[in-house]
Every structure is written in C-alpha cells, then in structure tokens.
C-alpha atoms as a PDB file:
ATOM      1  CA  UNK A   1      52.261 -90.969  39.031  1.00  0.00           C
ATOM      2  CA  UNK A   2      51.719 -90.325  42.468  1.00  0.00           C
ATOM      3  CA  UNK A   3      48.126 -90.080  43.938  1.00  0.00           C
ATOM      4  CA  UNK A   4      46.720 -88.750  47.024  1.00  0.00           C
ATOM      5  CA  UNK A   5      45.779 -91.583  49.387  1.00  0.00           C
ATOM      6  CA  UNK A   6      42.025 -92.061  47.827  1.00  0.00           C
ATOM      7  CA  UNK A   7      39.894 -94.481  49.642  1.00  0.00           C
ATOM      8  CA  UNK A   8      37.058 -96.161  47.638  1.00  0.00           C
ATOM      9  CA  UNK A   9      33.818 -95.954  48.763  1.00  0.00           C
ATOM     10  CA  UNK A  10      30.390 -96.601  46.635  1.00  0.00           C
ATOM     11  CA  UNK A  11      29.320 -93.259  47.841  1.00  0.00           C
ATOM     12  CA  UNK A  12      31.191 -89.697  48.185  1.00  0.00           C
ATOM     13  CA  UNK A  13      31.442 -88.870  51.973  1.00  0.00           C
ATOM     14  CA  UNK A  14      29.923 -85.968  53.181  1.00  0.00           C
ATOM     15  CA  UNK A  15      32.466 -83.935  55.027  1.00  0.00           C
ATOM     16  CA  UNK A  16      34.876 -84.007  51.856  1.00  0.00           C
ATOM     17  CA  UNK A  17      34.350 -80.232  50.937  1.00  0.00           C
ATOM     18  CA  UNK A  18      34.880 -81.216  47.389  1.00  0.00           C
ATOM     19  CA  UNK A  19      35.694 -84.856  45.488  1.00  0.00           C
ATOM     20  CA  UNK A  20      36.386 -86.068  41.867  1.00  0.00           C
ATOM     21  CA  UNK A  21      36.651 -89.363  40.338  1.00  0.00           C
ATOM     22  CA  UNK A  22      38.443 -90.005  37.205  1.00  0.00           C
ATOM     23  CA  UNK A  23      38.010 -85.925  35.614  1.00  0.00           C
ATOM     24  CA  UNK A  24      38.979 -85.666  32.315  1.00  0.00           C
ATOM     25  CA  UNK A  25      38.927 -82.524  30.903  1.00  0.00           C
ATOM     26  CA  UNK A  26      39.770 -81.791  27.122  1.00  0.00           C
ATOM     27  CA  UNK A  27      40.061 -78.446  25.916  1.00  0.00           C
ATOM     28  CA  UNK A  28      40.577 -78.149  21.771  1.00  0.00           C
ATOM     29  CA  UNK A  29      40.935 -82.297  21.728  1.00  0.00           C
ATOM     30  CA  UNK A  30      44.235 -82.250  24.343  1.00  0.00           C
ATOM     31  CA  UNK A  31      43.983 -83.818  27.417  1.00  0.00           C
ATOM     32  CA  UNK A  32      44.505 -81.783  30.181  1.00  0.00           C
ATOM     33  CA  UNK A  33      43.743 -83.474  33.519  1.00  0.00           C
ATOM     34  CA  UNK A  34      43.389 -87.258  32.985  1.00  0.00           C
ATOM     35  CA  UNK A  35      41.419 -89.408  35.688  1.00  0.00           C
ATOM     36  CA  UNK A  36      41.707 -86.923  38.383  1.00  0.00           C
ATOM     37  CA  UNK A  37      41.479 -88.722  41.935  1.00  0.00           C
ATOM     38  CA  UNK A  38      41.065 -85.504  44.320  1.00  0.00           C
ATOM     39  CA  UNK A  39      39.784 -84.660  47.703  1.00  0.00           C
ATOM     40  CA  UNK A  40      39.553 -81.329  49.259  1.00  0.00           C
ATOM     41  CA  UNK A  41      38.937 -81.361  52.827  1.00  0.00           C
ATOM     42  CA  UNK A  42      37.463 -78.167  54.852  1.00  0.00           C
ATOM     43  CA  UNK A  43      39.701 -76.057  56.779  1.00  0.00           C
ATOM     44  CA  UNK A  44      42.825 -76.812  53.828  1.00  0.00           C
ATOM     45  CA  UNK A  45      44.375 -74.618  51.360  1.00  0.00           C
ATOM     46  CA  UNK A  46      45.315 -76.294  47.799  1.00  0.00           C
ATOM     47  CA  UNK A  47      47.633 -74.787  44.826  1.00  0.00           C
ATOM     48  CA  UNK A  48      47.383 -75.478  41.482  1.00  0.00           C
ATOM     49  CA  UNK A  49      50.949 -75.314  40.011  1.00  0.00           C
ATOM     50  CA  UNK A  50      52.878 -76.051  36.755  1.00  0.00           C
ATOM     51  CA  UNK A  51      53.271 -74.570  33.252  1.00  0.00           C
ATOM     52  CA  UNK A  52      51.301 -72.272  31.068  1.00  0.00           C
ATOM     53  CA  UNK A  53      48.890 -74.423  28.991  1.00  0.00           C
ATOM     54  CA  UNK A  54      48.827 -77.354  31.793  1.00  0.00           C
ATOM     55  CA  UNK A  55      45.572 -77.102  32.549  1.00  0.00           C
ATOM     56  CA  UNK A  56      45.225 -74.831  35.908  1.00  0.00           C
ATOM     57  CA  UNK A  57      42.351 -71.942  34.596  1.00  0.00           C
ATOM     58  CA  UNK A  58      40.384 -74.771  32.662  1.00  0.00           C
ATOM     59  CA  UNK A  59      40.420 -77.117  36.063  1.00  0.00           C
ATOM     60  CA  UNK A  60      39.115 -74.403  37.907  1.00  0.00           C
ATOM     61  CA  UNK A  61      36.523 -73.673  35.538  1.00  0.00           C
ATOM     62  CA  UNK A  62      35.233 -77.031  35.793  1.00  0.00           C
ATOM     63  CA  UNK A  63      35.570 -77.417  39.074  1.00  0.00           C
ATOM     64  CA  UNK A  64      33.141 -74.012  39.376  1.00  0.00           C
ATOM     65  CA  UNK A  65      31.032 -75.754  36.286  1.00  0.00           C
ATOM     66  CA  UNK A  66      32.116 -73.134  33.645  1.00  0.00           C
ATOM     67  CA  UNK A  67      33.693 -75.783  31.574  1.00  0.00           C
ATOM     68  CA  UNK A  68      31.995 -79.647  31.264  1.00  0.00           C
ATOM     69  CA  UNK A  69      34.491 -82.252  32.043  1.00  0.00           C
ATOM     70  CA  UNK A  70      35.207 -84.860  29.263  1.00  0.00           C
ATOM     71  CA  UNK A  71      34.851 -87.751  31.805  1.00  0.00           C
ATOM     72  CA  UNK A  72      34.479 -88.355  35.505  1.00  0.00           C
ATOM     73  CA  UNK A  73      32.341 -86.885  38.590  1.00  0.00           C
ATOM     74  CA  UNK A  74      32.798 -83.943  40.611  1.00  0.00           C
ATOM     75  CA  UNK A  75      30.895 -84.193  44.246  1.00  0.00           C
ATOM     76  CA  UNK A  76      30.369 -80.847  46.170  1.00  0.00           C
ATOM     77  CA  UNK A  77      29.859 -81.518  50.025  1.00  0.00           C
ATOM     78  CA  UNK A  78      28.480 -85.496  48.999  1.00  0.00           C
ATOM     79  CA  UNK A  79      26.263 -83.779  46.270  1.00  0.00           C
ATOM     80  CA  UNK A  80      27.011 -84.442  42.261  1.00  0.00           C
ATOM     81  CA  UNK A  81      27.659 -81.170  40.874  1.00  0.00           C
ATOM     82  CA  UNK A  82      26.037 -82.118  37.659  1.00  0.00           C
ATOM     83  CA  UNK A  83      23.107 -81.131  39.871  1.00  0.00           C
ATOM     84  CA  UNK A  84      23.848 -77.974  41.226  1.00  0.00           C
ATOM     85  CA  UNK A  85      23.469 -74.051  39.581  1.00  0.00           C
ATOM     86  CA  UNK A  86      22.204 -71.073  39.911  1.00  0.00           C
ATOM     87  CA  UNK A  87      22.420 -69.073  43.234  1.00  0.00           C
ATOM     88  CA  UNK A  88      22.745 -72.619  45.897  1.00  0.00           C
ATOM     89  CA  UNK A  89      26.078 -73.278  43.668  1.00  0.00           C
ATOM     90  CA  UNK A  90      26.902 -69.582  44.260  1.00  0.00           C
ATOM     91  CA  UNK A  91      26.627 -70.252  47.958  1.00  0.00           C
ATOM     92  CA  UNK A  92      29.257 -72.873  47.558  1.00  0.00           C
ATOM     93  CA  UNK A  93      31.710 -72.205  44.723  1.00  0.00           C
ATOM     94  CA  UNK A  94      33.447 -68.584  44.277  1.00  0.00           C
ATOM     95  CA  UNK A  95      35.397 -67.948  41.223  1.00  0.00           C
ATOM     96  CA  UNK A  96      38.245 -65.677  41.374  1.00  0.00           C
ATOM     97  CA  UNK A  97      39.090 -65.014  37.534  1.00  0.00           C
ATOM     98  CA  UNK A  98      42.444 -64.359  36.340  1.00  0.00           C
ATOM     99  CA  UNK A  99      41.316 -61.385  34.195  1.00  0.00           C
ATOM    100  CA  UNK A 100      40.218 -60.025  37.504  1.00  0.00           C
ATOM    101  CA  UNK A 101      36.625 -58.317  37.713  1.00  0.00           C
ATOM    102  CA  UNK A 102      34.795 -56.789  34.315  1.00  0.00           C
ATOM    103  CA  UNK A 103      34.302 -53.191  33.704  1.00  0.00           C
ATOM    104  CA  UNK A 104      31.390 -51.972  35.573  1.00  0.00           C
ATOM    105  CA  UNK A 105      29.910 -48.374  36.153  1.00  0.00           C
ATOM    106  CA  UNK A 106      29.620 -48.984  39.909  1.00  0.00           C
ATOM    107  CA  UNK A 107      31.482 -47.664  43.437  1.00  0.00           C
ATOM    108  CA  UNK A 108      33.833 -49.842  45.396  1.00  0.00           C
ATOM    109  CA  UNK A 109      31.000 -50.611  47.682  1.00  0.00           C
ATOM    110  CA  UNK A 110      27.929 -51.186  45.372  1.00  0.00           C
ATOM    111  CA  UNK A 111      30.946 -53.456  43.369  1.00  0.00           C
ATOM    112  CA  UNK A 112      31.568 -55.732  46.870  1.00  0.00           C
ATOM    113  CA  UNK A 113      28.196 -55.781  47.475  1.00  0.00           C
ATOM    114  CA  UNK A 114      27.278 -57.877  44.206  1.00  0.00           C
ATOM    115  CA  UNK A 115      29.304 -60.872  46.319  1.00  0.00           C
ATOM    116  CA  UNK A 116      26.032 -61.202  48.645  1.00  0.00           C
ATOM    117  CA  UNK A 117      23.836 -61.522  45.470  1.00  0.00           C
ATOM    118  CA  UNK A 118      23.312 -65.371  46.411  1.00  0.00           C
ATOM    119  CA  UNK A 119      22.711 -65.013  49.686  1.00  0.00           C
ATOM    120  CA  UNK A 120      19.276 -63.308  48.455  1.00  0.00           C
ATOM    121  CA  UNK A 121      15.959 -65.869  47.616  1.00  0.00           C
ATOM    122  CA  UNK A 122      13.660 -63.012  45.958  1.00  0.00           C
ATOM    123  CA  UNK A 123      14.088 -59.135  45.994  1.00  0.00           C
ATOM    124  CA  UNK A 124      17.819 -58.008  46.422  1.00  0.00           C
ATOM    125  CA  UNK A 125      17.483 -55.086  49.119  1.00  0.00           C
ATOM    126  CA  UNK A 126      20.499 -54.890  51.687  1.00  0.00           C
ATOM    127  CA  UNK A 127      20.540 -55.281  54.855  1.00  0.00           C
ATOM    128  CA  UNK A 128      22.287 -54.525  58.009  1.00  0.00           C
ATOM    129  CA  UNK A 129      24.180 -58.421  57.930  1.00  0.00           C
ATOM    130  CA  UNK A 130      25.040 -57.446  53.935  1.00  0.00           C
ATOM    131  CA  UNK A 131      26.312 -53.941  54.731  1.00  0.00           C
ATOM    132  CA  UNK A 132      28.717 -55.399  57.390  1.00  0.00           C
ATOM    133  CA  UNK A 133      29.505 -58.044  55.564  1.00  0.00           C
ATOM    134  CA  UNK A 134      30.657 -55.803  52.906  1.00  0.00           C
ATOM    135  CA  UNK A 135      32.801 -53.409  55.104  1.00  0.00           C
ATOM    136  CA  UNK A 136      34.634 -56.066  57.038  1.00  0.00           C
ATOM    137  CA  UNK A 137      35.477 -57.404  53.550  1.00  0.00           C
ATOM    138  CA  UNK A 138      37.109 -54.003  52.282  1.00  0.00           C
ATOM    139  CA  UNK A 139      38.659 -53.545  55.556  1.00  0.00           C
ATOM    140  CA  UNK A 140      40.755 -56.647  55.192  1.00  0.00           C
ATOM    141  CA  UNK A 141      42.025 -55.564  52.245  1.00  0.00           C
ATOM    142  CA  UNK A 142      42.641 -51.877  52.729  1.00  0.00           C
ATOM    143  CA  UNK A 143      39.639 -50.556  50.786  1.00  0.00           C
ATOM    144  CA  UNK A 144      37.151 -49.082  52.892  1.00  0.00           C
ATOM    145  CA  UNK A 145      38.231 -45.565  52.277  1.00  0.00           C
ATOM    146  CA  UNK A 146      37.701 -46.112  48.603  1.00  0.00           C
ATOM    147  CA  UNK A 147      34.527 -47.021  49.133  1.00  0.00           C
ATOM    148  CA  UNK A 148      32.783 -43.972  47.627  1.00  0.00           C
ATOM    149  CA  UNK A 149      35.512 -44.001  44.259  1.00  0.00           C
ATOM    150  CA  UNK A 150      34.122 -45.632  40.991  1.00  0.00           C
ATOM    151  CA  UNK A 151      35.977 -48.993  40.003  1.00  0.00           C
ATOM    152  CA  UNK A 152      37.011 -47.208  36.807  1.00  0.00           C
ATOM    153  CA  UNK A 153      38.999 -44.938  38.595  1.00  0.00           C
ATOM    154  CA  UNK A 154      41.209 -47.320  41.086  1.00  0.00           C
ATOM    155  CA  UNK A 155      44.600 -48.924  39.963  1.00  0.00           C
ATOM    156  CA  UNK A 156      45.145 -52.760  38.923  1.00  0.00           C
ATOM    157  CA  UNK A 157      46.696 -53.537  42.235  1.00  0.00           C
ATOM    158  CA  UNK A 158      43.513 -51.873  43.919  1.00  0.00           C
ATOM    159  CA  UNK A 159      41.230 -53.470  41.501  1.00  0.00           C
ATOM    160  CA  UNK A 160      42.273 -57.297  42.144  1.00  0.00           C
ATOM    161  CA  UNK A 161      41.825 -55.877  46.094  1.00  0.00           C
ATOM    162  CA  UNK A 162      38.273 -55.687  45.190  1.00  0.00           C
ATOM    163  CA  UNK A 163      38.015 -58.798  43.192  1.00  0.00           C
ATOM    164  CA  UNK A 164      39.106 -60.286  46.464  1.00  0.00           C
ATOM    165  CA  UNK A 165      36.946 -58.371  48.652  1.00  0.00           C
ATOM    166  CA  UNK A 166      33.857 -59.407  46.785  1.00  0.00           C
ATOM    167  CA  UNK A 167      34.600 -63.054  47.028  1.00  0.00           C
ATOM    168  CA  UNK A 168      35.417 -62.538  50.751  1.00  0.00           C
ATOM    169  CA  UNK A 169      32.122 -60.865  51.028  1.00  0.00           C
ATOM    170  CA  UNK A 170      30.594 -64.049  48.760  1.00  0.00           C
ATOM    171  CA  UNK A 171      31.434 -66.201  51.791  1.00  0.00           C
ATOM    172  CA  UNK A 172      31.467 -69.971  49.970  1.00  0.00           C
ATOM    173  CA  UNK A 173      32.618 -72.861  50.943  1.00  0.00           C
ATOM    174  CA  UNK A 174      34.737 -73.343  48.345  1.00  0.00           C
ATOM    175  CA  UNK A 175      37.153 -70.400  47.156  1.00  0.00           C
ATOM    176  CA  UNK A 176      38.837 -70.822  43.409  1.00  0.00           C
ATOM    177  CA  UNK A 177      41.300 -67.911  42.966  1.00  0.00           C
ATOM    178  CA  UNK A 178      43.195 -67.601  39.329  1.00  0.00           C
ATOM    179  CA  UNK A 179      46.430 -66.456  39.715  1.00  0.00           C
ATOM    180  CA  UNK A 180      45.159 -63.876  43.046  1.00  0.00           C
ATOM    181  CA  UNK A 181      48.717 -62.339  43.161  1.00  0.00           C
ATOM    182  CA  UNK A 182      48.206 -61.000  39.613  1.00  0.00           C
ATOM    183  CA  UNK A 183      49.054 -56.814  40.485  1.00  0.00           C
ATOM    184  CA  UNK A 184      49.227 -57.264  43.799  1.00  0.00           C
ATOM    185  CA  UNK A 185      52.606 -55.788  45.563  1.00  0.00           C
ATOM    186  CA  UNK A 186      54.205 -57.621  47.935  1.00  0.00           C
ATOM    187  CA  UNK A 187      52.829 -56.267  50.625  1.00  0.00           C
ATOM    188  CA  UNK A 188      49.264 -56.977  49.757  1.00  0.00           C
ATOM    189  CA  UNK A 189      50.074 -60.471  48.046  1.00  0.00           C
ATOM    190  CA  UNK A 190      51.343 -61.921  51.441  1.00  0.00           C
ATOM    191  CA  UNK A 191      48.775 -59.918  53.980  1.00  0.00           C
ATOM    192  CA  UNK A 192      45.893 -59.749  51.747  1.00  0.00           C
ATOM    193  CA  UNK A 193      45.898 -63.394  50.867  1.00  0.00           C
ATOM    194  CA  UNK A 194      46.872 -64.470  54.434  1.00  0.00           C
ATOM    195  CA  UNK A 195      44.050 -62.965  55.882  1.00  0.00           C
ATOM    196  CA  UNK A 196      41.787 -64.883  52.753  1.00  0.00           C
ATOM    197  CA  UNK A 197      43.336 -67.706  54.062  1.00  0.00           C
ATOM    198  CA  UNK A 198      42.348 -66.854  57.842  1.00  0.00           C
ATOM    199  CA  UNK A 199      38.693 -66.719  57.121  1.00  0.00           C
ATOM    200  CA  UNK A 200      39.049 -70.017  54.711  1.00  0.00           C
ATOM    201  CA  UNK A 201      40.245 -72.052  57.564  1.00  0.00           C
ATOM    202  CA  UNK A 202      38.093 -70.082  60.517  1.00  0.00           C
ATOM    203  CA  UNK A 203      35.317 -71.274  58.553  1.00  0.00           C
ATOM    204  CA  UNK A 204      36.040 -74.574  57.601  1.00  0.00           C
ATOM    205  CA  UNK A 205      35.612 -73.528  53.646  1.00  0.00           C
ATOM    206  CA  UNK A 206      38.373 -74.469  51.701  1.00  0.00           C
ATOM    207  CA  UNK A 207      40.877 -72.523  49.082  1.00  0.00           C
ATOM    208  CA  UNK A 208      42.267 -73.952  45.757  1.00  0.00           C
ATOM    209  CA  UNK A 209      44.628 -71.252  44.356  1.00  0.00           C
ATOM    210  CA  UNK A 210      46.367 -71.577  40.679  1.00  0.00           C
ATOM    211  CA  UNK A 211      49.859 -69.827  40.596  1.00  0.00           C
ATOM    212  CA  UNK A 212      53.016 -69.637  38.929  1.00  0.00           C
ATOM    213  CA  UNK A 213      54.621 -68.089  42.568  1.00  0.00           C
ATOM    214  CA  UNK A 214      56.456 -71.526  44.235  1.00  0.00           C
ATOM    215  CA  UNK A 215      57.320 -69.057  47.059  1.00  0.00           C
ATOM    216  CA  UNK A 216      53.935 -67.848  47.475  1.00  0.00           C
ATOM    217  CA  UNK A 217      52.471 -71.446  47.428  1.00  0.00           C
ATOM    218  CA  UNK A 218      54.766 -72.381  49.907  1.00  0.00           C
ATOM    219  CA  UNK A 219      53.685 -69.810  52.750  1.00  0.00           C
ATOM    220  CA  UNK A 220      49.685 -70.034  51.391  1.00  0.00           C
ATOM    221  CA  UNK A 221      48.959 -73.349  50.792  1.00  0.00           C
ATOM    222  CA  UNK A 222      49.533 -76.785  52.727  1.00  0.00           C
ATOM    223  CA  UNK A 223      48.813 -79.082  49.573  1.00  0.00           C
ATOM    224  CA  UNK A 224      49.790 -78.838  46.347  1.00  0.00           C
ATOM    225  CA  UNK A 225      48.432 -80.630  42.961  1.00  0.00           C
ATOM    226  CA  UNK A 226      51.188 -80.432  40.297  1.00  0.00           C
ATOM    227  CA  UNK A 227      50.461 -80.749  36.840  1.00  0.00           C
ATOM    228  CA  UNK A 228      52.729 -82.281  35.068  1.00  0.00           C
ATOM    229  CA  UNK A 229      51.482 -81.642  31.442  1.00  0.00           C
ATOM    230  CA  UNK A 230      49.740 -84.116  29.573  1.00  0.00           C
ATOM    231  CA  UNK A 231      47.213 -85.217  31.470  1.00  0.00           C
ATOM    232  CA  UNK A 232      49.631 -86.173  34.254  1.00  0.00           C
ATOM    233  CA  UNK A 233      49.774 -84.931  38.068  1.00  0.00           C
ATOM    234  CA  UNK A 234      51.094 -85.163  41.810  1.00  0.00           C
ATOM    235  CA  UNK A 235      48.854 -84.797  44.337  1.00  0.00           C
ATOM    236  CA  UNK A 236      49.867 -84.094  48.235  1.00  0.00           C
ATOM    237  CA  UNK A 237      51.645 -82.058  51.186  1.00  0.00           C
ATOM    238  CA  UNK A 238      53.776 -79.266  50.216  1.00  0.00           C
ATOM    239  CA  UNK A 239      56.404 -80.948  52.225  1.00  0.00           C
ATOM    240  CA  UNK A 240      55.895 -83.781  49.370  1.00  0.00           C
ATOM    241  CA  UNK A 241      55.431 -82.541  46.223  1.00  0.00           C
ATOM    242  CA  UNK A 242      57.207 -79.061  46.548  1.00  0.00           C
ATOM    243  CA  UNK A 243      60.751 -80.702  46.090  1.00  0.00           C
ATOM    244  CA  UNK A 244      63.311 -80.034  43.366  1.00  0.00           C
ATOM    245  CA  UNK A 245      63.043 -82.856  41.246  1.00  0.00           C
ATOM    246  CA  UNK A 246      58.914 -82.765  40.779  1.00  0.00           C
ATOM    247  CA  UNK A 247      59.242 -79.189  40.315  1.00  0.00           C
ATOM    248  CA  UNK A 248      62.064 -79.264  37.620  1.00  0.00           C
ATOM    249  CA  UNK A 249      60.402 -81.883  36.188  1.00  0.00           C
ATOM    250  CA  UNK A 250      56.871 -79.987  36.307  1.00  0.00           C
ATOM    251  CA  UNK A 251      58.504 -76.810  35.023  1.00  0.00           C
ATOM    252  CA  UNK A 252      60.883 -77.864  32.418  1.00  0.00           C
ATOM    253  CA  UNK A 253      64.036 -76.580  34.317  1.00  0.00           C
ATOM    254  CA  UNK A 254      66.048 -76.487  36.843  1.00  0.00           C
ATOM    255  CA  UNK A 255      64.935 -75.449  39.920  1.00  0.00           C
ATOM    256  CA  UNK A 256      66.545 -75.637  44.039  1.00  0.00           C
ATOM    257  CA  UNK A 257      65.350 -75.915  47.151  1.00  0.00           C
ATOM    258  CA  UNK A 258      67.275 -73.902  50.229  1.00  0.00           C
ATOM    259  CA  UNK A 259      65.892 -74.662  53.124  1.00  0.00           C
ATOM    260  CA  UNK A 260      66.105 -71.290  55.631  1.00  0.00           C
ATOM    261  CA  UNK A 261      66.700 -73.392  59.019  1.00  0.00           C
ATOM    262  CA  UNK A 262      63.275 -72.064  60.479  1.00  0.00           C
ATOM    263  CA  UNK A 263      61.366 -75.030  58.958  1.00  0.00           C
ATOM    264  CA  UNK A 264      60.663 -73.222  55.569  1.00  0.00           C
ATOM    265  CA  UNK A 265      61.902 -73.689  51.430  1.00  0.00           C
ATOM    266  CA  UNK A 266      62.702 -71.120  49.149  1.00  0.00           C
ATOM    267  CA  UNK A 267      62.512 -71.969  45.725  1.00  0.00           C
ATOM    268  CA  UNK A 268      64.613 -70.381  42.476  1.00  0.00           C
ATOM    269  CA  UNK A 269      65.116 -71.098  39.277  1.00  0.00           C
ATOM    270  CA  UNK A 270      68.846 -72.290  38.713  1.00  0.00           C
ATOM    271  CA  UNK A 271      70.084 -71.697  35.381  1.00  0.00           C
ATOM    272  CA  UNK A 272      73.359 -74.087  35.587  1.00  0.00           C
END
C-alpha cells in the first residue's frame, strides 16, 4: 500500500489545511478506511475515487464530522476537530451532499444566501458584503437571472448549480463536494467546477471531490486518494496513482490509459 510521503511530527503543523492520523472509519461493522495517513495542503484539489460501497460519502462525512471515526485524529488547520462545531466549523468545512440540497420553500437567492449563515455571530440581517457575495456566486454558475424563481420550480441540473453556488457563497477553507457532477451537463460540469476550483486555489482553501468521472478527476484535481476497498488506499499525484493498473485494480476491470500528446490521459473502460 502506497502512502503519501507523511512526515512524523509530535504535533500537526499549522499550514496543513487538513491532517489525519490512523482514521478508521466503520460503517455497519466493515472497515472502510483503515489507518488513514492524509494531508491536504491549501491551494490543492483532491479526488476521492473507487467503487460504490468503498467508502467515499462516509469519508467525507467524517471528515465534515457527520460521521465519528472508529479510530484516529483528524486536525483542521493544527486544531483537533474533535473540538470544533457549530458555526467556526461552518467557517471551515462545506459539505456538498450527493443528494444535492433539501426541499425548501425559498427563491434562488434567499436559497444562496443561507451559505453566509456562519459568517453571522448574533442576528442574521444581510448586508451589502452578503448580498455581493451571493450574486458573484450565482453569476459563476449561470444563475443570477433565476434569482427571483422558487427552488421548486428549477431543473436538477439547475438545482445542483445552486447547491454549488451556496457553498461558493459559504466561502470555507475546506470544500467537500459528493459526486458535484451529479445532473450537471457537460458544459456546466467542466466550467462550473473549474471556476469552483479557481476560487479554491485563489484562496488558498482546498477541494476534496468524490467521483466516479476518471476523466473529470483528471482535468479537476491534482491528487488523487484511491480506495481500494477494504480498508485499503493510494494516496498521491494524479500523474501517480491515475495509471491503468491501480485503476483496474481499484475498479474491478479493465481500464486504459491514452495519452492525447498535449500532456493529458483519457481514461475508458476496456472490455477485452
């Protein structure tokens, strides 16, 4: 099993965005993740990739403290997050879930808005830094004209727009998106999530992204932790861990690498 060069230290460093030591996490007594040596370093993108059932949602949901770990320590910017909740872990950790955003009776805007929630110490009332906030938000991803238009009314392709947009508008350091492509088209999958991306690494937060899309991961992400099922996992570069034998091994078939000649992989599933 390949790990990410770790360095021991008796204390977690402060600029590591994010850092766990030996995470376990059990869900219906199978093991998952098993001693999990990660670090997340601002300004980088991470994917999550392997199989249904691997473990990708549930190690998101711990890493946002959803879901207690069975063993091991998670430390957000050098603080345990153990000790951490409420609205200063809101500040830090934004949770994309893969079921997208619940039914609410709200507008577009009032919907985005809810992502500055944390931002607030007493009395929620917007103001002018909020409202901007907001419309930049729907802007990037081609909403602002909906703005008015309740959420029950807009499509699933428009509604995971929004899901974005909120987080966007969230501003944390630390972005965990489940399966963001989920009803996207291709148009908005590679310019809405580019321009998430942008503002990730502008603002030296960092993104950890679960998918099933080796394509996508390629042009999104610059590491990649693959699960392996079983507890087991790789940990590195794309350049390292996105090659054929990992990934066939990771996915339970066959599956090439072409590379295009401009520096870049595609990936397909080869059924010979």
């Amino acid at each position: 099993m390949f790990h990410p060069d770790f360095e021991k230290f008796s204390n977690p460093i402060a600029v590591t965005l994010l850092q766990t030591r030996n995470l376990d996490i059990l869900v219906a007594r199978r093991r998952l993740i098993h001693r999990l040596e990660l670090k997340i370093e601002p300004g980088t993108s991470w994917a999550l990739l392997g199989r249904n059932g691997t473990g990708k949602t549930s190690l998101l949901h711990t890493l946002a403290k959803l879901l207690p770990a069975a063993a091991g320590e998670i430390y957000l910017e050098g603080e345990n997050l153990a000790t951490l909740s409420g609205k200063p872990l809101a500040r830090r950790i934004g949770l994309l879930f893969q079921q997208g955003l619940p039914a609410m009776p709200k507008t577009v805007f009032e919907t985005a808005m809810l992502g500055r929630y944390p931002h607030h110490q007493s009395l929620w009332k917007d103001n002018r830094e909020d409202i901007e906030v907001v419309e930049n938000a729907l802007r990037e991803f081609d909403l602002m004209h909906l703005s008015a238009r309740s959420t029950d009314t807009l499509s699933g392709g428009e509604a995971q727009r929004l899901a974005l947009a909120q987080l966007m508008a969230q501003a944390p350091a630390l972005y965990l998106l489940d399966e963001p492509s989920n009803h996207l088209d291709l148009a908005h999958q590679l310019k809405g999530l580019q321009r998430l991306k942008a503002k990730v690494t502008g603002h030296r937060s960092a993104l950890v992204m679960a998918s099933h899309d080796i394509n996508l991961v390629s042009q999104m992400c610059d590491h990649v932790l693959l699960l392996m099922g079983g507890g087991k996992y790789l940990a590195g570069p794309v350049s390292e861990i996105l090659q054929e034998d990992h990934l066939s091994e990771a996915f339970g078939c066959r599956i090439r690498r072409i590379e295009s000649g401009k520096g870049e992989a595609v990936f397909f599933f080869h059924s010979a």
